[in-house]
N, C-alpha and C. Protein backbone atom coordinates (compact mmCIF):
# COMPACT_ATOMS: atom_id res chain seq x y z
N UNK A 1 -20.50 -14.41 27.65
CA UNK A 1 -19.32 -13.56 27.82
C UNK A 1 -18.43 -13.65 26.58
N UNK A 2 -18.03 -12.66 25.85
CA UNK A 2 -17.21 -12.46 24.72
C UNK A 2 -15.37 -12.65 25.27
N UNK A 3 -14.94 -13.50 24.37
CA UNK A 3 -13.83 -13.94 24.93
C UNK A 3 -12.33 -12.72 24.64
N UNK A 4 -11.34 -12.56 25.67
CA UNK A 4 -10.50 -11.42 24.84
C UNK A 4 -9.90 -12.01 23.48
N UNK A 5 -9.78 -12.67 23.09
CA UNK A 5 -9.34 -13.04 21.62
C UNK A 5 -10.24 -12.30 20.81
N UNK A 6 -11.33 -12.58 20.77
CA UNK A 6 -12.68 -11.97 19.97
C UNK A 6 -12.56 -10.49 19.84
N UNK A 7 -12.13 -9.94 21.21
CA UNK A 7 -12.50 -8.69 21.31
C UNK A 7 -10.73 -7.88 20.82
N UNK A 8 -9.95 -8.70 20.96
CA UNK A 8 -8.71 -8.08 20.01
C UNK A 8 -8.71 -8.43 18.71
N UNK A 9 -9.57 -9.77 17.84
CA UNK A 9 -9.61 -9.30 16.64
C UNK A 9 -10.62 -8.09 16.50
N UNK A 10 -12.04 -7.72 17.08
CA UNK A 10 -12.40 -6.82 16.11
C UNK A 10 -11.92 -5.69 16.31
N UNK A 11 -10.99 -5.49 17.54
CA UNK A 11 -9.86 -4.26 17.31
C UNK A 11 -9.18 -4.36 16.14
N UNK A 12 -8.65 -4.99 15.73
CA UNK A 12 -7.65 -5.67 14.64
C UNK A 12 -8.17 -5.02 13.47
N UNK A 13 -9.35 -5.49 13.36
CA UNK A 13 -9.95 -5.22 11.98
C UNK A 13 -10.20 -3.98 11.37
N UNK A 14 -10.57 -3.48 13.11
CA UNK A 14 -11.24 -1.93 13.03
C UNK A 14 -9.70 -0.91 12.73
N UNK A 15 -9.13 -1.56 13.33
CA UNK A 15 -7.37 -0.45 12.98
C UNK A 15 -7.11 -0.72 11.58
N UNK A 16 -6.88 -2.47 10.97
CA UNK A 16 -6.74 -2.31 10.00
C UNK A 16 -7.89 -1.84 8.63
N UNK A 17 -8.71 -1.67 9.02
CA UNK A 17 -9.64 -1.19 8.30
C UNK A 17 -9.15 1.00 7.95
N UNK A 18 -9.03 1.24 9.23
CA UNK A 18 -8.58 2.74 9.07
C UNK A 18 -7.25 2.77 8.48
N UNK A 19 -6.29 1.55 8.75
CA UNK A 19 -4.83 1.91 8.12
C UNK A 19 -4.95 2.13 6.36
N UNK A 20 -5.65 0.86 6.16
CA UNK A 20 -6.15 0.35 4.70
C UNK A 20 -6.84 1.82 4.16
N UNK A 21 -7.94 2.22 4.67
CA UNK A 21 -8.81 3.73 3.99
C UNK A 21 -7.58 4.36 3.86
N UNK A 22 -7.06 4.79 4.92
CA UNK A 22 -5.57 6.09 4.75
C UNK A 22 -4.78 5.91 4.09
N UNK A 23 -4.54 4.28 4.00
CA UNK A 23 -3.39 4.16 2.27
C UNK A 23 -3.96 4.51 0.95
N UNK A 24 -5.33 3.58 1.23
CA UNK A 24 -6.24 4.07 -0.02
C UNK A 24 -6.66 5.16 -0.66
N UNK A 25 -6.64 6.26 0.26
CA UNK A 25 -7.29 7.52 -0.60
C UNK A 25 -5.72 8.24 -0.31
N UNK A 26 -4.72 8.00 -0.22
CA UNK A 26 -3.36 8.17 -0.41
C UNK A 26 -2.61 7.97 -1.58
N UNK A 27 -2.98 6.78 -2.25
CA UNK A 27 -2.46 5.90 -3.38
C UNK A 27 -1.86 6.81 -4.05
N UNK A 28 -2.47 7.81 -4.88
CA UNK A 28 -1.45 9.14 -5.30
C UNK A 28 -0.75 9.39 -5.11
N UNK A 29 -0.81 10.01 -3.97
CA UNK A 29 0.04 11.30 -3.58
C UNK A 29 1.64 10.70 -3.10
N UNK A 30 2.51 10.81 -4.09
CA UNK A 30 3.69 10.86 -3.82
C UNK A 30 5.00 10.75 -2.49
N UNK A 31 4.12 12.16 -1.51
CA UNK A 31 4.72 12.51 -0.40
C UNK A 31 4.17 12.14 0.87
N UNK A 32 2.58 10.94 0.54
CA UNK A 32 1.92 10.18 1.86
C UNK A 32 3.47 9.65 1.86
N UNK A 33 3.68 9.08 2.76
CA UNK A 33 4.82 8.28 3.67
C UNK A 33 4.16 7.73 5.02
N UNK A 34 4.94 6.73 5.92
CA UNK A 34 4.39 6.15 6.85
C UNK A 34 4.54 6.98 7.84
N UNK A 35 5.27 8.19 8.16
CA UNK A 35 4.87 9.47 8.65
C UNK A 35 3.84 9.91 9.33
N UNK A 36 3.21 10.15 7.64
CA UNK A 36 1.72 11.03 7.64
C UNK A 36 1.09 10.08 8.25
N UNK A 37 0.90 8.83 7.73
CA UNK A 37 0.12 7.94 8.55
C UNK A 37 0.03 7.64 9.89
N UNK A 38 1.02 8.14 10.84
CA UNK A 38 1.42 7.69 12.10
C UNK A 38 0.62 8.75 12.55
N UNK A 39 0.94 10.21 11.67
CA UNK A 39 -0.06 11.46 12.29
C UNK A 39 -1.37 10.88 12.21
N UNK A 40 -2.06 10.01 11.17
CA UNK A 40 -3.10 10.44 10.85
C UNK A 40 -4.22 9.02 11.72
N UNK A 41 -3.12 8.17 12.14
CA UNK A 41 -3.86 7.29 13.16
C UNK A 41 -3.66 7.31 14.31
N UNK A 42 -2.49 8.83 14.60
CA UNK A 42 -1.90 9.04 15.99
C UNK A 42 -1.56 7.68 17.08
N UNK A 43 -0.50 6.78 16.27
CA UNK A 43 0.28 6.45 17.03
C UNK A 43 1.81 6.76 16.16
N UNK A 44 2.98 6.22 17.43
CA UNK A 44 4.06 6.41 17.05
C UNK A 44 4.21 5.61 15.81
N UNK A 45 6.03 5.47 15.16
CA UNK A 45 6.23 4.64 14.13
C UNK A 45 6.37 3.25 14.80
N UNK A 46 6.92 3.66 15.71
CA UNK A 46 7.31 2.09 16.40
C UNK A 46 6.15 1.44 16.80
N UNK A 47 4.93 1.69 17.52
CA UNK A 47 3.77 1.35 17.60
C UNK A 47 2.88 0.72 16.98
N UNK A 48 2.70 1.75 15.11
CA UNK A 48 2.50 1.33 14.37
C UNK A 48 3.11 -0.01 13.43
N UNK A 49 4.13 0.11 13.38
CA UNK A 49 5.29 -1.11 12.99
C UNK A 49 4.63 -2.40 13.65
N UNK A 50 4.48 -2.22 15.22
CA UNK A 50 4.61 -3.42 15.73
C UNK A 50 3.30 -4.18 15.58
N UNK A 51 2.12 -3.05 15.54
CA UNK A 51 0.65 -3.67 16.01
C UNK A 51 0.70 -4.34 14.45
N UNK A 52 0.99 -3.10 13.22
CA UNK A 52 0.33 -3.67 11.90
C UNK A 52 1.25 -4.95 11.78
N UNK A 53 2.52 -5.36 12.12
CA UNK A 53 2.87 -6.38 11.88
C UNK A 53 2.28 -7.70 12.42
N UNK A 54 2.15 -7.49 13.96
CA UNK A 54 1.51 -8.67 14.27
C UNK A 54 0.02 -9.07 13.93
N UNK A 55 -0.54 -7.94 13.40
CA UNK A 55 -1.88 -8.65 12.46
C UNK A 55 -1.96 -8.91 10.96
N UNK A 56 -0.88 -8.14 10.27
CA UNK A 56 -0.41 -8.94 9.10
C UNK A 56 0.29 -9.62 8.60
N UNK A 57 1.82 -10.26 9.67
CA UNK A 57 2.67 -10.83 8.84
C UNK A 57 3.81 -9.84 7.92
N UNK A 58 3.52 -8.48 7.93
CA UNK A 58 4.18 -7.57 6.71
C UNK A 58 4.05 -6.21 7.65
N UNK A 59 5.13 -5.54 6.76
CA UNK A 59 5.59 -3.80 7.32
C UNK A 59 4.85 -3.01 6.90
N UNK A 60 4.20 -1.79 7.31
CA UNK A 60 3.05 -1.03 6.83
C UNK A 60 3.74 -0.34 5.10
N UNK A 61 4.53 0.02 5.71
CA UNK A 61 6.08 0.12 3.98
C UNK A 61 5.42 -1.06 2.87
N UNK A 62 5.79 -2.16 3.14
CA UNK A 62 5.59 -3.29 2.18
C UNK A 62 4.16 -3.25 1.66
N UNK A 63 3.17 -3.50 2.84
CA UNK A 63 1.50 -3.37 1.95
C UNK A 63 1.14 -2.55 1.30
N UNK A 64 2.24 -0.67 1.63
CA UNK A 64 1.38 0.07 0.94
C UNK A 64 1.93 -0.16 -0.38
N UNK A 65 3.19 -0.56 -0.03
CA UNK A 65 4.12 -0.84 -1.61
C UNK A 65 3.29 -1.31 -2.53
N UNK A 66 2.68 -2.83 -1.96
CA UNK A 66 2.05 -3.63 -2.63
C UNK A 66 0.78 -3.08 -3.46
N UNK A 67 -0.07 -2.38 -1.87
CA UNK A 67 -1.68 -1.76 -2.82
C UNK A 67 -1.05 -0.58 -4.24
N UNK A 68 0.01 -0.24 -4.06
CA UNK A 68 0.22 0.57 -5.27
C UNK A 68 0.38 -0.03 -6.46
N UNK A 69 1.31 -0.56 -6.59
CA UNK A 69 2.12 -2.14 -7.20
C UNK A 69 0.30 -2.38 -8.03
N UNK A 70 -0.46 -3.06 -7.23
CA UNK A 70 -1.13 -3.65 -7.76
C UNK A 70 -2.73 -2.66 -8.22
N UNK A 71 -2.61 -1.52 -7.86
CA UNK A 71 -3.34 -0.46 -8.43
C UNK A 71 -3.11 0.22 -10.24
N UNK A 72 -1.41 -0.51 -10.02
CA UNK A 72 -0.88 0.19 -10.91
C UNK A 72 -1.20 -0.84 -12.06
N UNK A 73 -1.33 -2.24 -11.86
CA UNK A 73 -1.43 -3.36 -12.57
C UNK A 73 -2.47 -2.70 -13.31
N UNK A 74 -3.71 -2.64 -12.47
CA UNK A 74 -4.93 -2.34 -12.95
C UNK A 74 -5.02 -1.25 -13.86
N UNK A 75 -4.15 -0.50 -13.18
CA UNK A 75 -4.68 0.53 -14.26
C UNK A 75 -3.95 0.63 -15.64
N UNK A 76 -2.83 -0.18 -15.54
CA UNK A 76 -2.14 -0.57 -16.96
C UNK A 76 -2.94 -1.66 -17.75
N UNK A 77 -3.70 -1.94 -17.35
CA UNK A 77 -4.54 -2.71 -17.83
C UNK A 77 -5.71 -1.93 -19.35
N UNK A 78 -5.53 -1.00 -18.94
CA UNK A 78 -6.21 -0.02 -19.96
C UNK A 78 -5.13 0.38 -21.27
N UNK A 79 -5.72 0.24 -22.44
CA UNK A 79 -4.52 0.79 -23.41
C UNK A 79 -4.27 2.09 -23.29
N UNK A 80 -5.14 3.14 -22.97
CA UNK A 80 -4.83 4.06 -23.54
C UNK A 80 -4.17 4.91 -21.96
N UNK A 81 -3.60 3.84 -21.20
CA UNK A 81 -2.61 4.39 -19.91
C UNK A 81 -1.22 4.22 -20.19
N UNK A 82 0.04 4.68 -20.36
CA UNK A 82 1.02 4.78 -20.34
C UNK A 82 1.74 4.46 -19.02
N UNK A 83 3.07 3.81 -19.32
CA UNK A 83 3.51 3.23 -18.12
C UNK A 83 3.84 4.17 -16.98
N UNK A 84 4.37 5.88 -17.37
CA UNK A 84 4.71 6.64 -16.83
C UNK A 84 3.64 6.89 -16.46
N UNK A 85 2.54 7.18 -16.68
CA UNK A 85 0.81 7.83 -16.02
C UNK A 85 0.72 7.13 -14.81
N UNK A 86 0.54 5.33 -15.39
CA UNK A 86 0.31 4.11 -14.34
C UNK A 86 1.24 4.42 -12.93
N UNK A 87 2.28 5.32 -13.57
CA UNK A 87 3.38 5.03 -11.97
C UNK A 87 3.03 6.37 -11.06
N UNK A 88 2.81 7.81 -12.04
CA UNK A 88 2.33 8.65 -11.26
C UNK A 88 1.32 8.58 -10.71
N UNK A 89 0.32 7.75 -11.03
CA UNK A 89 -0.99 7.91 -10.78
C UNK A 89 -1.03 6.93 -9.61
N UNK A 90 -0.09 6.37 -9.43
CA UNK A 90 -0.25 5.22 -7.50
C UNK A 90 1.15 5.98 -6.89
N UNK A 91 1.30 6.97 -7.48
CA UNK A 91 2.12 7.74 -6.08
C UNK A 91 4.02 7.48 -6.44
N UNK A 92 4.47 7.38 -7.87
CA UNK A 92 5.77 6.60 -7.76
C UNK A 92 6.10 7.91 -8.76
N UNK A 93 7.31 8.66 -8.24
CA UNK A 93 7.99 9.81 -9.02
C UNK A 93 9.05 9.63 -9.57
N UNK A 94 9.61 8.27 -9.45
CA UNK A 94 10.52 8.35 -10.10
C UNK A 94 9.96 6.66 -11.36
N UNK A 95 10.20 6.60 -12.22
CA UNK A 95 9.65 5.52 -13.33
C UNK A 95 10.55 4.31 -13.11
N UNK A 96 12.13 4.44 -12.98
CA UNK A 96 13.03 3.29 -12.78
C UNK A 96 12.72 2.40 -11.41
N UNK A 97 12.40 3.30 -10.33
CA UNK A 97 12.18 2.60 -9.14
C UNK A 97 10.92 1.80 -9.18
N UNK A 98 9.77 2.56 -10.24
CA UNK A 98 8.73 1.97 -10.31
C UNK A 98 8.52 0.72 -11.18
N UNK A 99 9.45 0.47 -12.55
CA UNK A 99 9.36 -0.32 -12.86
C UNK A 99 10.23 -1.82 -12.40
N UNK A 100 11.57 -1.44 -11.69
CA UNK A 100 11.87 -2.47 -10.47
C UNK A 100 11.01 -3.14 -9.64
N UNK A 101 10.47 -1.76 -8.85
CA UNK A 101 9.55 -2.56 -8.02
C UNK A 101 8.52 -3.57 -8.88
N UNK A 102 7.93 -3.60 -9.70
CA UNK A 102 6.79 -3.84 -10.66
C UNK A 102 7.00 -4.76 -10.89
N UNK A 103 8.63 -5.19 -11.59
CA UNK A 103 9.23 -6.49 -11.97
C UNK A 103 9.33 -7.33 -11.43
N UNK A 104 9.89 -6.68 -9.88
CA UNK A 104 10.62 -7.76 -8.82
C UNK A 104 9.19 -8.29 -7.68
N UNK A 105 7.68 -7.73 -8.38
CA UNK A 105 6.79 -8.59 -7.77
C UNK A 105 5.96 -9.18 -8.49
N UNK A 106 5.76 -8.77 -9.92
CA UNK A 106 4.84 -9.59 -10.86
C UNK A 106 5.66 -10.43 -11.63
N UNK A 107 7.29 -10.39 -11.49
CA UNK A 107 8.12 -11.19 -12.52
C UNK A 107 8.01 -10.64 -14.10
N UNK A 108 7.60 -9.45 -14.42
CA UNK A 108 7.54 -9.08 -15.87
C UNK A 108 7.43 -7.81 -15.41
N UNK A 109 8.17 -6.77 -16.41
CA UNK A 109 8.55 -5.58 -16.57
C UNK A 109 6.53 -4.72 -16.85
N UNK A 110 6.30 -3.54 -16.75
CA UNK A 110 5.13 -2.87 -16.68
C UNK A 110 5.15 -2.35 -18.07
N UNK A 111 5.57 -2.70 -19.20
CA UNK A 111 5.26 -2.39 -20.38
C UNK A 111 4.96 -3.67 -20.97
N UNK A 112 5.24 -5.20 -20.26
CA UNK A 112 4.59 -5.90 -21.17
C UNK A 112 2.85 -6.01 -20.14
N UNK A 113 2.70 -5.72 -19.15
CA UNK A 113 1.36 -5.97 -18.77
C UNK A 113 0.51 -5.14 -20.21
N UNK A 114 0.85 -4.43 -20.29
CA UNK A 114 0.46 -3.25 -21.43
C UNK A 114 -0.01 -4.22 -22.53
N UNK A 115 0.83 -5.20 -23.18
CA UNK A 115 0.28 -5.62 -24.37
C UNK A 115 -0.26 -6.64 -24.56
């Protein structure tokens, strides 16, 4: 007999596995928000809030923050990417907010990852 613990992590996994794809092929686009996402896994915000928190520790806001954040690392990692490209290209329209955010989680501004 499979125990319910067992059978609520591989729920767990299987939700966060679909939350994770929908941020992921999101990373772009500017105007994904946790919104679209609520449409696109059809639950509410509050729903969503509560389940993704209690299996991560973090706000669905904060991780996607993060997978961008650290998409953006990567791809500044290339010389011939510009810091403004790096920020449009994980979804960030404005450059000041992006290089805050950038700072206030790697501790160094997104033009020195660059050199």
């Amino acid at each position: 007999m499979i125990s319910h613990k067992k059978i609520n992590i591989k729920k767990g996994d299987t939700f966060l596995a679909k939350v994770r794809g929908r941020m992921t092929a999101n990373l772009s686009n500017e105007l994904y928000n946790i919104q679209s996402l609520c449409s696109e896994v059809a639950m509410s915000r509050t729903q969503l809030y509560r389940k993704f928190r209690s299996l991560t520790g973090t706000t669905p806001n904060q991780y996607f923050l993060a997978m961008r954040l650290h998409k953006a690392r990567k791809i500044l990692s290339r010389p011939d990417i510009t810091v403004a490209e790096a920020a449009y290209r994980t979804g960030f329209k404005n450059i000041s907010h992006f290089s805050q955010a950038f700072s206030r989680v790697f501790g160094t501004p997104p033009s020195e990852v660059r050199k």
